[in-house]
PDB file of N, CA and C in Angstrom:
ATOM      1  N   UNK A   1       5.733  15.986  -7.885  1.00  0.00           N
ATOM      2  CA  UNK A   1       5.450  14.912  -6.951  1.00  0.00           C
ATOM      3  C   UNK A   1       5.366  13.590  -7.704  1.00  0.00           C
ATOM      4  N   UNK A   2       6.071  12.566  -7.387  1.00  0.00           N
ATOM      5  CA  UNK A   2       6.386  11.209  -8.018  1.00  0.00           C
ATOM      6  C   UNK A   2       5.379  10.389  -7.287  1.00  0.00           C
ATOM      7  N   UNK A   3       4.451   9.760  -7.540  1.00  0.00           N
ATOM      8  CA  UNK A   3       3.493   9.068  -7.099  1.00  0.00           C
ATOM      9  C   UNK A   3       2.932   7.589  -8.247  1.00  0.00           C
ATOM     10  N   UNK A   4       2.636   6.621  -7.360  1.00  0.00           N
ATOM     11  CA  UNK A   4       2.029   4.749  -8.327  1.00  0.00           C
ATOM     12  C   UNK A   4       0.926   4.720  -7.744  1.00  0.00           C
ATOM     13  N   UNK A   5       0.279   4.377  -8.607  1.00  0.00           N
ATOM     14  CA  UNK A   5      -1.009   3.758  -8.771  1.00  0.00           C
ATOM     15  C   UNK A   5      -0.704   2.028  -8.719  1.00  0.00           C
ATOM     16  N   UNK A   6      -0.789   1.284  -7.595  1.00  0.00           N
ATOM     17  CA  UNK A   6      -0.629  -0.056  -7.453  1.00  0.00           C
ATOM     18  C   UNK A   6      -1.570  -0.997  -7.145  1.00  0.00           C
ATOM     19  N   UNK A   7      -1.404  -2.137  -7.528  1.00  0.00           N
ATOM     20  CA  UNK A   7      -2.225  -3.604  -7.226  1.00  0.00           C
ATOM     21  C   UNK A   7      -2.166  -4.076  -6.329  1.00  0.00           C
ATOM     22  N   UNK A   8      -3.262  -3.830  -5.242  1.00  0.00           N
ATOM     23  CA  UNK A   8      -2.563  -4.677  -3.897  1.00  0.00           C
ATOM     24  C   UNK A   8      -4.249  -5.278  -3.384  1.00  0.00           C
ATOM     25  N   UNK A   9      -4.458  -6.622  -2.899  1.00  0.00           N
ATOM     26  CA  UNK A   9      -5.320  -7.344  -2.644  1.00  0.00           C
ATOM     27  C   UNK A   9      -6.535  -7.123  -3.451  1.00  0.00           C
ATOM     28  N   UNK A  10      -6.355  -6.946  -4.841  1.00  0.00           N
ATOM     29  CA  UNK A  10      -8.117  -6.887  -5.475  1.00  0.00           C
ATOM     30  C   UNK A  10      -8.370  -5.495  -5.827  1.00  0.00           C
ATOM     31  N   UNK A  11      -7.674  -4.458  -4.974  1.00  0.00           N
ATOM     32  CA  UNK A  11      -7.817  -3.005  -4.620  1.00  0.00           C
ATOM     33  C   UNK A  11      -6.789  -2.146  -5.582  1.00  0.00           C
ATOM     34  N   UNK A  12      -6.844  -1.363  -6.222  1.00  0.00           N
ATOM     35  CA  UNK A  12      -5.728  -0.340  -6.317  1.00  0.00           C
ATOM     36  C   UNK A  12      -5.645   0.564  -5.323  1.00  0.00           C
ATOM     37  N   UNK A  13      -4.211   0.927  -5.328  1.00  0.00           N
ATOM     38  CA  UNK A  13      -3.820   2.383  -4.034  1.00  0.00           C
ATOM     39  C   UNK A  13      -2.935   3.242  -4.459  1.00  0.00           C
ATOM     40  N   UNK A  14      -2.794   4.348  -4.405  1.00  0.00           N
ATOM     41  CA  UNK A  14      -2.177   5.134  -4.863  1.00  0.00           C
ATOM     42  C   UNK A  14      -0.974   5.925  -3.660  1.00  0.00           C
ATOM     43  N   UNK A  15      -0.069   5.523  -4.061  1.00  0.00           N
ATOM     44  CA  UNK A  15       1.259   5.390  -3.173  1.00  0.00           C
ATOM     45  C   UNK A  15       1.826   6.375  -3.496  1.00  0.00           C
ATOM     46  N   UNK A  16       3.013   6.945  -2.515  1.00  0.00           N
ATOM     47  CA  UNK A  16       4.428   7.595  -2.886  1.00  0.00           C
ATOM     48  C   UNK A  16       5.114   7.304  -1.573  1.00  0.00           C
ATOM     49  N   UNK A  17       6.242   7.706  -2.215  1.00  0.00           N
ATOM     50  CA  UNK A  17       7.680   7.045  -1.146  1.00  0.00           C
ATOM     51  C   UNK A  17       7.045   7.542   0.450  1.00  0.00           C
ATOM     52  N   UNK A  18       7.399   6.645   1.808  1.00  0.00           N
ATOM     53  CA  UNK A  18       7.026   7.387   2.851  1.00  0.00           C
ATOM     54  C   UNK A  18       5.447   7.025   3.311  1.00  0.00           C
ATOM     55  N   UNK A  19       4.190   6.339   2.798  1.00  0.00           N
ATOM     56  CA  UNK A  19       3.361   6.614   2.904  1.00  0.00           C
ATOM     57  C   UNK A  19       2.903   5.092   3.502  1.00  0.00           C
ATOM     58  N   UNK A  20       2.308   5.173   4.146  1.00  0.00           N
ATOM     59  CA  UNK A  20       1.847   4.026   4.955  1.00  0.00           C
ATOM     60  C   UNK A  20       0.633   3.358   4.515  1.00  0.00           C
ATOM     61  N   UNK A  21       0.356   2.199   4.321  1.00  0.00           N
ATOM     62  CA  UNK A  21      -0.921   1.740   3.675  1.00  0.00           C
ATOM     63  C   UNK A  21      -1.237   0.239   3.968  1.00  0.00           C
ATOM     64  N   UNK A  22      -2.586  -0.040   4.364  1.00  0.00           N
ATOM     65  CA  UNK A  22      -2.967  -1.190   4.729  1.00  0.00           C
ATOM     66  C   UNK A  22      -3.475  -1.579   3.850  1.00  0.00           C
ATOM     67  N   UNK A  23      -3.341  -2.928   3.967  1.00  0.00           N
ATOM     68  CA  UNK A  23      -3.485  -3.537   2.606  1.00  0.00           C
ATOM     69  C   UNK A  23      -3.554  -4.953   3.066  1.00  0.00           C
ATOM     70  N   UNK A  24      -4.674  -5.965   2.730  1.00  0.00           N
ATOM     71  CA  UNK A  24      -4.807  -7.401   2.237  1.00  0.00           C
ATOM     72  C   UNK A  24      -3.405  -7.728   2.863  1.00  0.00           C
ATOM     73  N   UNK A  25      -3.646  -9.190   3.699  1.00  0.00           N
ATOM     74  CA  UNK A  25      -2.556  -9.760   4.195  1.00  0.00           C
ATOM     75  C   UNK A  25      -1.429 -10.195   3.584  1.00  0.00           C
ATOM     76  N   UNK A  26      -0.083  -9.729   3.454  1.00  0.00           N
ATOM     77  CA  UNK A  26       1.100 -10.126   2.322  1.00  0.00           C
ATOM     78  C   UNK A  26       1.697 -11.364   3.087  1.00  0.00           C
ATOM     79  N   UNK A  27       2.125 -11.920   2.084  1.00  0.00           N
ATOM     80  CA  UNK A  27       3.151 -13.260   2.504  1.00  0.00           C
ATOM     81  C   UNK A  27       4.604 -12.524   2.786  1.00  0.00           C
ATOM     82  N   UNK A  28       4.909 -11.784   4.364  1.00  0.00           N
ATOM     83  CA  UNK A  28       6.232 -11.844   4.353  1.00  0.00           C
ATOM     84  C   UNK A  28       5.785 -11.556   5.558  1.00  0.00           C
ATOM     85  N   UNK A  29       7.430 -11.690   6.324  1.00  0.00           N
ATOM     86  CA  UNK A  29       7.257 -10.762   8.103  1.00  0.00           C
ATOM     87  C   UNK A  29       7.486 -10.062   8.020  1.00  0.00           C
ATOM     88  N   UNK A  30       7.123  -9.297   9.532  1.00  0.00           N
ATOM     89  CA  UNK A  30       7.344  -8.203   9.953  1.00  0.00           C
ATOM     90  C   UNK A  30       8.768  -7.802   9.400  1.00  0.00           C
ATOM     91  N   UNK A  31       8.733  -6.660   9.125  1.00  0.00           N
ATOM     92  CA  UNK A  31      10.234  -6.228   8.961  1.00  0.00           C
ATOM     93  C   UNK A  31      10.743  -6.667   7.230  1.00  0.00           C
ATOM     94  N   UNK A  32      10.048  -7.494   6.529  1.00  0.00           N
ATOM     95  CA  UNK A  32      10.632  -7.732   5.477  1.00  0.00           C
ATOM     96  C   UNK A  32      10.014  -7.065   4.084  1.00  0.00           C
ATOM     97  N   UNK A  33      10.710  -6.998   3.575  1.00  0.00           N
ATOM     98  CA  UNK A  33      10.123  -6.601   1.949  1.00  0.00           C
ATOM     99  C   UNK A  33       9.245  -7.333   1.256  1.00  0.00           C
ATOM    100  N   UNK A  34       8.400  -6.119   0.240  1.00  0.00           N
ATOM    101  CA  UNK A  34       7.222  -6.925  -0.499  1.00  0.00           C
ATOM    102  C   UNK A  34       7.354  -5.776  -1.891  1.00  0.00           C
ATOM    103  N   UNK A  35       7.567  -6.249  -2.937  1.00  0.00           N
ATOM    104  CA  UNK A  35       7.131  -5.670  -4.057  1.00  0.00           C
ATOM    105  C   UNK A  35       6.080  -5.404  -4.439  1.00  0.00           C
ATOM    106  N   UNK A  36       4.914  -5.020  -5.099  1.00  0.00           N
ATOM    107  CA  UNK A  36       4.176  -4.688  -5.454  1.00  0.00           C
ATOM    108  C   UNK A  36       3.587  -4.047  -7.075  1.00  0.00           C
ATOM    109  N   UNK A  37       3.101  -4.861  -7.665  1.00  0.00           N
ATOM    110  CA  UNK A  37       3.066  -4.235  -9.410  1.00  0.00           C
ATOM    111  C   UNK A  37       2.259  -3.263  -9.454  1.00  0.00           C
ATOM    112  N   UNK A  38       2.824  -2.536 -10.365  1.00  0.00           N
ATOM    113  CA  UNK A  38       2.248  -0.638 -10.406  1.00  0.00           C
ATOM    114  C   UNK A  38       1.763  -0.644 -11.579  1.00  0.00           C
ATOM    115  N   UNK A  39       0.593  -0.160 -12.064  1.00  0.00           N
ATOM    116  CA  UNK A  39      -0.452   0.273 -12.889  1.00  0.00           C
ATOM    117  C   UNK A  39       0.107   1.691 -13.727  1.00  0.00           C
ATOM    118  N   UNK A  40       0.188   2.294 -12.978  1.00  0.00           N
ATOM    119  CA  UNK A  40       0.460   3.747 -13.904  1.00  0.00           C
ATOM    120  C   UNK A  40       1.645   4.263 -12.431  1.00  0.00           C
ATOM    121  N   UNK A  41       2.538   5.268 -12.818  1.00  0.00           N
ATOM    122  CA  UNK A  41       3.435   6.073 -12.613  1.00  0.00           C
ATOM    123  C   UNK A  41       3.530   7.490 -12.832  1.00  0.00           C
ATOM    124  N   UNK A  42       3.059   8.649 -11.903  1.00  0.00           N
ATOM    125  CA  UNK A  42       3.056   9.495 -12.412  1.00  0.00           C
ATOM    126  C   UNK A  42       4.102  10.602 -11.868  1.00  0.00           C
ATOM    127  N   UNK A  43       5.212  11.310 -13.034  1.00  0.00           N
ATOM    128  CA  UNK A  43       6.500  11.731 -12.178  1.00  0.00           C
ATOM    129  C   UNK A  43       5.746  13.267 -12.807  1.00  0.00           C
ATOM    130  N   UNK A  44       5.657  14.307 -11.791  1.00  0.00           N
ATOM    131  CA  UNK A  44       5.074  15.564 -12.403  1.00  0.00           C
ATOM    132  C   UNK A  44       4.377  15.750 -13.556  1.00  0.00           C
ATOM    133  N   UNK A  45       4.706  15.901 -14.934  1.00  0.00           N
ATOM    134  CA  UNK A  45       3.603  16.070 -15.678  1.00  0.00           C
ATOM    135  C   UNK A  45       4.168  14.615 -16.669  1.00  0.00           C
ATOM    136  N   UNK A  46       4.645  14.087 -16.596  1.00  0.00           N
ATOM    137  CA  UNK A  46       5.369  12.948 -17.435  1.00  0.00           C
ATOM    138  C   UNK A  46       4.103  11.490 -16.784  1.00  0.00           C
ATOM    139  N   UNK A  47       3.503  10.804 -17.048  1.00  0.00           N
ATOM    140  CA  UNK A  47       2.361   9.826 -17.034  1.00  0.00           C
ATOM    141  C   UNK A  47       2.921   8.426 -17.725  1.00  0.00           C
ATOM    142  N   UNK A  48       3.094   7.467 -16.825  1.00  0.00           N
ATOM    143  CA  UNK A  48       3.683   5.861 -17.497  1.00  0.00           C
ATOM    144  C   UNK A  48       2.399   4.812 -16.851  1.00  0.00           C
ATOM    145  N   UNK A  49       1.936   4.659 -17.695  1.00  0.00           N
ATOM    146  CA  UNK A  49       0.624   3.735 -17.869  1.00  0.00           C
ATOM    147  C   UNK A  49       0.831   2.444 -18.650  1.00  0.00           C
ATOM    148  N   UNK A  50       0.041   1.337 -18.524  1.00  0.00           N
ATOM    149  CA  UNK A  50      -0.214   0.472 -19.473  1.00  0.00           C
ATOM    150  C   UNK A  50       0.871  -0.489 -19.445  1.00  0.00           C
ATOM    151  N   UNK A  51       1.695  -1.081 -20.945  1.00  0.00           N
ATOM    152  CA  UNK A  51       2.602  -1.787 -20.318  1.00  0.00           C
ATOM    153  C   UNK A  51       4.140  -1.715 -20.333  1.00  0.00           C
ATOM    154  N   UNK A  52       4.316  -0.279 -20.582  1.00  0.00           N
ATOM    155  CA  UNK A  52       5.626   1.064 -20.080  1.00  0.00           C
ATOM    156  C   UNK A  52       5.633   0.620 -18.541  1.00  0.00           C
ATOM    157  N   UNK A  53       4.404   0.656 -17.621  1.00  0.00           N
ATOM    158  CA  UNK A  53       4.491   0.770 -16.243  1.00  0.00           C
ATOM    159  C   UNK A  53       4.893  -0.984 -15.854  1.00  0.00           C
ATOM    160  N   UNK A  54       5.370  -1.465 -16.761  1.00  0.00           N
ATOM    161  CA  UNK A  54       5.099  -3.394 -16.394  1.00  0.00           C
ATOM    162  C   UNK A  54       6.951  -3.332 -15.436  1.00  0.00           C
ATOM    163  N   UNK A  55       7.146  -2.450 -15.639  1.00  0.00           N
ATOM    164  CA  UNK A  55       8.917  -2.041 -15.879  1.00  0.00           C
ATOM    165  C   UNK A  55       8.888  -1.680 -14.260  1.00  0.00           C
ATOM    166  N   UNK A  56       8.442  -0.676 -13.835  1.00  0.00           N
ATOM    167  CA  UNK A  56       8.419  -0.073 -12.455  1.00  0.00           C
ATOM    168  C   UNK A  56       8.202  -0.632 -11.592  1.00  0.00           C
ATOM    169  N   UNK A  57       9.078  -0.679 -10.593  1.00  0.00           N
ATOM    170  CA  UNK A  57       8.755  -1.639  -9.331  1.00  0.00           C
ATOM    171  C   UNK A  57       8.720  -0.575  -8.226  1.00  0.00           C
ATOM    172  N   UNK A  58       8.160  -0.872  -7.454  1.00  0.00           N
ATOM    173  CA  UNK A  58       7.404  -0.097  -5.878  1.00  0.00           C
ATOM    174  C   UNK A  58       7.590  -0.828  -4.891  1.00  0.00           C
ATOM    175  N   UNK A  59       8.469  -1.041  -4.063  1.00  0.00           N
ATOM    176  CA  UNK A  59       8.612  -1.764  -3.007  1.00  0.00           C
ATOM    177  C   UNK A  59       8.238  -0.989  -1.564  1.00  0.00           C
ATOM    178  N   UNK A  60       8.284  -1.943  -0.234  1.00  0.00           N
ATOM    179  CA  UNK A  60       7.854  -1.466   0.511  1.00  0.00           C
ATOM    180  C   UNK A  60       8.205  -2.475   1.572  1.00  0.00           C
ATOM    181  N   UNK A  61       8.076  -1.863   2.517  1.00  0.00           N
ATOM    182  CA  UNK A  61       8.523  -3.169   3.842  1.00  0.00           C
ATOM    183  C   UNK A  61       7.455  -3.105   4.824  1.00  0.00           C
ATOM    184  N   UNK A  62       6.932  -4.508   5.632  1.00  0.00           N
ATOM    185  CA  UNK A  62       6.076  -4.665   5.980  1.00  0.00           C
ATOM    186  C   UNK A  62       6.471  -4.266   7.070  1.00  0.00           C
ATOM    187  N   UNK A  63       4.937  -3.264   8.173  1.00  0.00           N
ATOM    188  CA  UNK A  63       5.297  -2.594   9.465  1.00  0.00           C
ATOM    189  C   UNK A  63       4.929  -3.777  10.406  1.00  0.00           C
ATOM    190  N   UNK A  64       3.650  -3.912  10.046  1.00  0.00           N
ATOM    191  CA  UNK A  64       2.661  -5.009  11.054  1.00  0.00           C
ATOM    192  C   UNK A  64       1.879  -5.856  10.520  1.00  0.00           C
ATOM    193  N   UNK A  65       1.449  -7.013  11.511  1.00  0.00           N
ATOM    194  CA  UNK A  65       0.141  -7.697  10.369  1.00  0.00           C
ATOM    195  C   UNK A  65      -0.573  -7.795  11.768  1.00  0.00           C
ATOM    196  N   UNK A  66      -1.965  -7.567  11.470  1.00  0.00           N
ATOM    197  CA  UNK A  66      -3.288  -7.094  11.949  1.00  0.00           C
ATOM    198  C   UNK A  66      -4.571  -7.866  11.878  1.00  0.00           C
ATOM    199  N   UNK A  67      -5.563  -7.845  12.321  1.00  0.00           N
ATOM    200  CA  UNK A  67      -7.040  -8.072  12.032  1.00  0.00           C
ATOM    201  C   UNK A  67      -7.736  -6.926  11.669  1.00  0.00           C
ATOM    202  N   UNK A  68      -8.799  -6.625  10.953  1.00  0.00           N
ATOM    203  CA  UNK A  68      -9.370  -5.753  11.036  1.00  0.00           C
ATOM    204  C   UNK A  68     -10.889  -5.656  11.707  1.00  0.00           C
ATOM    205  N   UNK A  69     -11.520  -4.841  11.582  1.00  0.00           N
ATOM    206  CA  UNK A  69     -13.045  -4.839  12.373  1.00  0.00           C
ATOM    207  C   UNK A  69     -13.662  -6.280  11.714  1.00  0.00           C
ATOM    208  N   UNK A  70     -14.331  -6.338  13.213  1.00  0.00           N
ATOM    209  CA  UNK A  70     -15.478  -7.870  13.326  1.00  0.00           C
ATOM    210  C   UNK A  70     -16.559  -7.293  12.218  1.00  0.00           C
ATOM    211  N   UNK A  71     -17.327  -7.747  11.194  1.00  0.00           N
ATOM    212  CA  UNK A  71     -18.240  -7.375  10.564  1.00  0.00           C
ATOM    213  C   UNK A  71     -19.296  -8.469  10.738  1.00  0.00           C
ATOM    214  N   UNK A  72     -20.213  -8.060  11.198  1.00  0.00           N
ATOM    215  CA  UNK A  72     -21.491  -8.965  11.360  1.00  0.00           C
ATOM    216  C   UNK A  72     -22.095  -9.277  10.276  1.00  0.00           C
ATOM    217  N   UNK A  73     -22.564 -11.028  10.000  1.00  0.00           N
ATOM    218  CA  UNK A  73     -23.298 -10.835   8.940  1.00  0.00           C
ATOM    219  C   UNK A  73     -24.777 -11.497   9.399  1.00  0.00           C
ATOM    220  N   UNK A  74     -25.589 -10.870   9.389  1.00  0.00           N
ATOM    221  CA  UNK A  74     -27.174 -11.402   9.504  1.00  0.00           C
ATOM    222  C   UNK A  74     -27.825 -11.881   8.789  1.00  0.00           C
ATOM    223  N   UNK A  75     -28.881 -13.036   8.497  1.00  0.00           N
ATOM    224  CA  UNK A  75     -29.882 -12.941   7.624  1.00  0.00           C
ATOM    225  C   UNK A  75     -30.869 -13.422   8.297  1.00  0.00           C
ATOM    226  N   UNK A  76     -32.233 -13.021   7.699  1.00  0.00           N
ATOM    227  CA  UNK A  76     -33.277 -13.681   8.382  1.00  0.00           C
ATOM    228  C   UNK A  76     -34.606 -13.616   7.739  1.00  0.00           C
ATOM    229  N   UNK A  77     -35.185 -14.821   7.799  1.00  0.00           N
ATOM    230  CA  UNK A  77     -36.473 -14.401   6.947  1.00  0.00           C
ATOM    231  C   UNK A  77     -38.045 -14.658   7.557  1.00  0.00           C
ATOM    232  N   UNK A  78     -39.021 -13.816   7.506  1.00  0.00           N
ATOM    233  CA  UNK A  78     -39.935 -13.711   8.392  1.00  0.00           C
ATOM    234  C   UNK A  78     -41.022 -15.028   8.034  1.00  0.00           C
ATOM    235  N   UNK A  79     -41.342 -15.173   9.076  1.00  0.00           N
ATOM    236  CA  UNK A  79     -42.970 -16.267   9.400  1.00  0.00           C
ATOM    237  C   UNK A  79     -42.075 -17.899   8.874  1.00  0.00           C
ATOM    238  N   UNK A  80     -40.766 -17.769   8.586  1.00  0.00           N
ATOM    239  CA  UNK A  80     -40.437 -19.160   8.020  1.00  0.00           C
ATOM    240  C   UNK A  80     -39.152 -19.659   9.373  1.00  0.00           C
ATOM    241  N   UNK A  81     -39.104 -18.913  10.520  1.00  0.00           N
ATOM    242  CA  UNK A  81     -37.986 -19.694  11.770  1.00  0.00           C
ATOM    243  C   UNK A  81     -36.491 -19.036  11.339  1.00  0.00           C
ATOM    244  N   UNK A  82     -36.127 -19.061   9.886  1.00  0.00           N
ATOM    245  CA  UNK A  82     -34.953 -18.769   9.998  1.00  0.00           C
ATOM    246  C   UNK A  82     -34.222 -17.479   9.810  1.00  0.00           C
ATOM    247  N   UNK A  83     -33.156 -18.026  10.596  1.00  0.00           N
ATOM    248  CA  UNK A  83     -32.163 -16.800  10.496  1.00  0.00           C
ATOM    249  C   UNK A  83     -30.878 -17.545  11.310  1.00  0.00           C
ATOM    250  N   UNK A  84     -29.771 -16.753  10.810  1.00  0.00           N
ATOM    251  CA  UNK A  84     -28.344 -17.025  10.555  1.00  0.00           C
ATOM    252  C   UNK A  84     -27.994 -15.941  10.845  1.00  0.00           C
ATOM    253  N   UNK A  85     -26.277 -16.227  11.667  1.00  0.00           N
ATOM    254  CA  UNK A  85     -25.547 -15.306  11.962  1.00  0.00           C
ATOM    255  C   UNK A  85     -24.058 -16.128  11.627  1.00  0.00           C
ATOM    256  N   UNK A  86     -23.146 -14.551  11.347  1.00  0.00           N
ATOM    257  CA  UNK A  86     -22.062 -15.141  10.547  1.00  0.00           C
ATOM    258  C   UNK A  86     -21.380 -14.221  11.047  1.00  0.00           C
ATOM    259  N   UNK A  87     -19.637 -14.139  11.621  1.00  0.00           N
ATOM    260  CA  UNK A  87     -19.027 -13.044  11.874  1.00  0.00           C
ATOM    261  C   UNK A  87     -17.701 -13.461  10.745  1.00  0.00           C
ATOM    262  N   UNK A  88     -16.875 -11.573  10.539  1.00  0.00           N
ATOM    263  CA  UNK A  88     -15.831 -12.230   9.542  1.00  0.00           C
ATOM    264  C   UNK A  88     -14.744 -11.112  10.149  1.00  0.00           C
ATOM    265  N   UNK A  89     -13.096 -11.548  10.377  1.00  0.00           N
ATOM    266  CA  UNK A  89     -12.762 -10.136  10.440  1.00  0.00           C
ATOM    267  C   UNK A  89     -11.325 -10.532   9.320  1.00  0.00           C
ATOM    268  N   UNK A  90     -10.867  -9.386   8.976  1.00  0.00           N
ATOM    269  CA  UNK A  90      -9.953  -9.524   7.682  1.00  0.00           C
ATOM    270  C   UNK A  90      -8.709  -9.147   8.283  1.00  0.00           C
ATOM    271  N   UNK A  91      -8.101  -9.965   7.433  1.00  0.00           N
ATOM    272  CA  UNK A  91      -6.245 -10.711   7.897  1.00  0.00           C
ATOM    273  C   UNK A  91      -5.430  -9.177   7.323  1.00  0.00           C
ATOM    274  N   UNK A  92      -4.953  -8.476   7.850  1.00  0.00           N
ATOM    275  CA  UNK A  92      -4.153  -7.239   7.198  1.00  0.00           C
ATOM    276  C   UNK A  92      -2.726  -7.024   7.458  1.00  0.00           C
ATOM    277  N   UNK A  93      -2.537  -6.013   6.846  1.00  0.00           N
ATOM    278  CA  UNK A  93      -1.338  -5.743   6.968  1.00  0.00           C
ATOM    279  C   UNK A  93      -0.542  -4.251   6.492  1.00  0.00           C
ATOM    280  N   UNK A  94       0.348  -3.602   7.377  1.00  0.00           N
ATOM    281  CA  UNK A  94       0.347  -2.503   7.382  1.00  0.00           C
ATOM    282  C   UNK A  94       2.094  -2.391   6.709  1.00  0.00           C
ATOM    283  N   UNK A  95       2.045  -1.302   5.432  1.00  0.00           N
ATOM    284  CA  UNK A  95       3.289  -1.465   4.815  1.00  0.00           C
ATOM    285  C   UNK A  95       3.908   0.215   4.762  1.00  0.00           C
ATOM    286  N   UNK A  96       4.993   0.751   4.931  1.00  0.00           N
ATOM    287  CA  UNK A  96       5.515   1.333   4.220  1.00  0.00           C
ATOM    288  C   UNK A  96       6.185   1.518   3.113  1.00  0.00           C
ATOM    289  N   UNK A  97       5.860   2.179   2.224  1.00  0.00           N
ATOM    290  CA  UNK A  97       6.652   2.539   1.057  1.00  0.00           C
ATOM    291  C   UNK A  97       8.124   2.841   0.947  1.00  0.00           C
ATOM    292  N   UNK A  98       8.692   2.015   0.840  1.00  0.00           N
ATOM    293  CA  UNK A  98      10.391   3.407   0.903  1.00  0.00           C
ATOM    294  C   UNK A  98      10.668   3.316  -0.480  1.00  0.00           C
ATOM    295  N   UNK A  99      10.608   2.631  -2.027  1.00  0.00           N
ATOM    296  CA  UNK A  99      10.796   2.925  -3.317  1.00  0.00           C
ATOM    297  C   UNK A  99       9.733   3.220  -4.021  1.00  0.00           C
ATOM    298  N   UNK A 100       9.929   3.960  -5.201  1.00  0.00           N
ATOM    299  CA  UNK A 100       9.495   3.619  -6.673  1.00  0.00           C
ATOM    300  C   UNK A 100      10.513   3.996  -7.481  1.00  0.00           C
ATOM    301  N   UNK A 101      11.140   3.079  -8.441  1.00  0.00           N
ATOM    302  CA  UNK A 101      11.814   3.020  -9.283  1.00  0.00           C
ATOM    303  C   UNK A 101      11.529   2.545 -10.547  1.00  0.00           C
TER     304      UNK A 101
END
């Protein structure tokens, strides 16, 4: 099984061809391609790490772009009046894999 270990929004993810993955909002449209730099490469028992893996490219084409869940943020502190409310929801985006080369 041929599988990357990749860099995508802050996060690593661990990909193979076919596999669907949301991920941090990419700069492209719907429908278009996005590369992605790969960390390590692993083809059955053979392992490409470090900067062997600087070589491998992982592409993927973007399905959708999304919001994700509203996350509430609260604070509040007692006998002093205050408290604050803050909402946040995150810009996404949903990719398929079709390479690693």
């Amino acid at each position: 099984m041929v599988y990357a270990i990749v860099r995508a929004g802050g996060r690593q993810e661990k990909v193979s061809v076919g596999d669907l993955v949301t991920l941090d909002r990419v700069p492209a449209e719907t429908g278009g391609s996005v590369e992605l730099p790969a960390l390590m490469l692993v083809d059955g028992e053979k392992v490409t790490a470090g900067a062997d893996a600087a070589g491998v490219k992982v592409t993927a084409e973007v399905v959708s772009h999304s919001r994700g869940k509203k996350i509430v943020i609260q604070k509040y502190k007692n006998k002093t009046g205050y408290k604050k409310r803050q909402g946040h929801r995150s810009e996404l985006s949903t990719v398929k894999i079709t390479g690693i080369a």
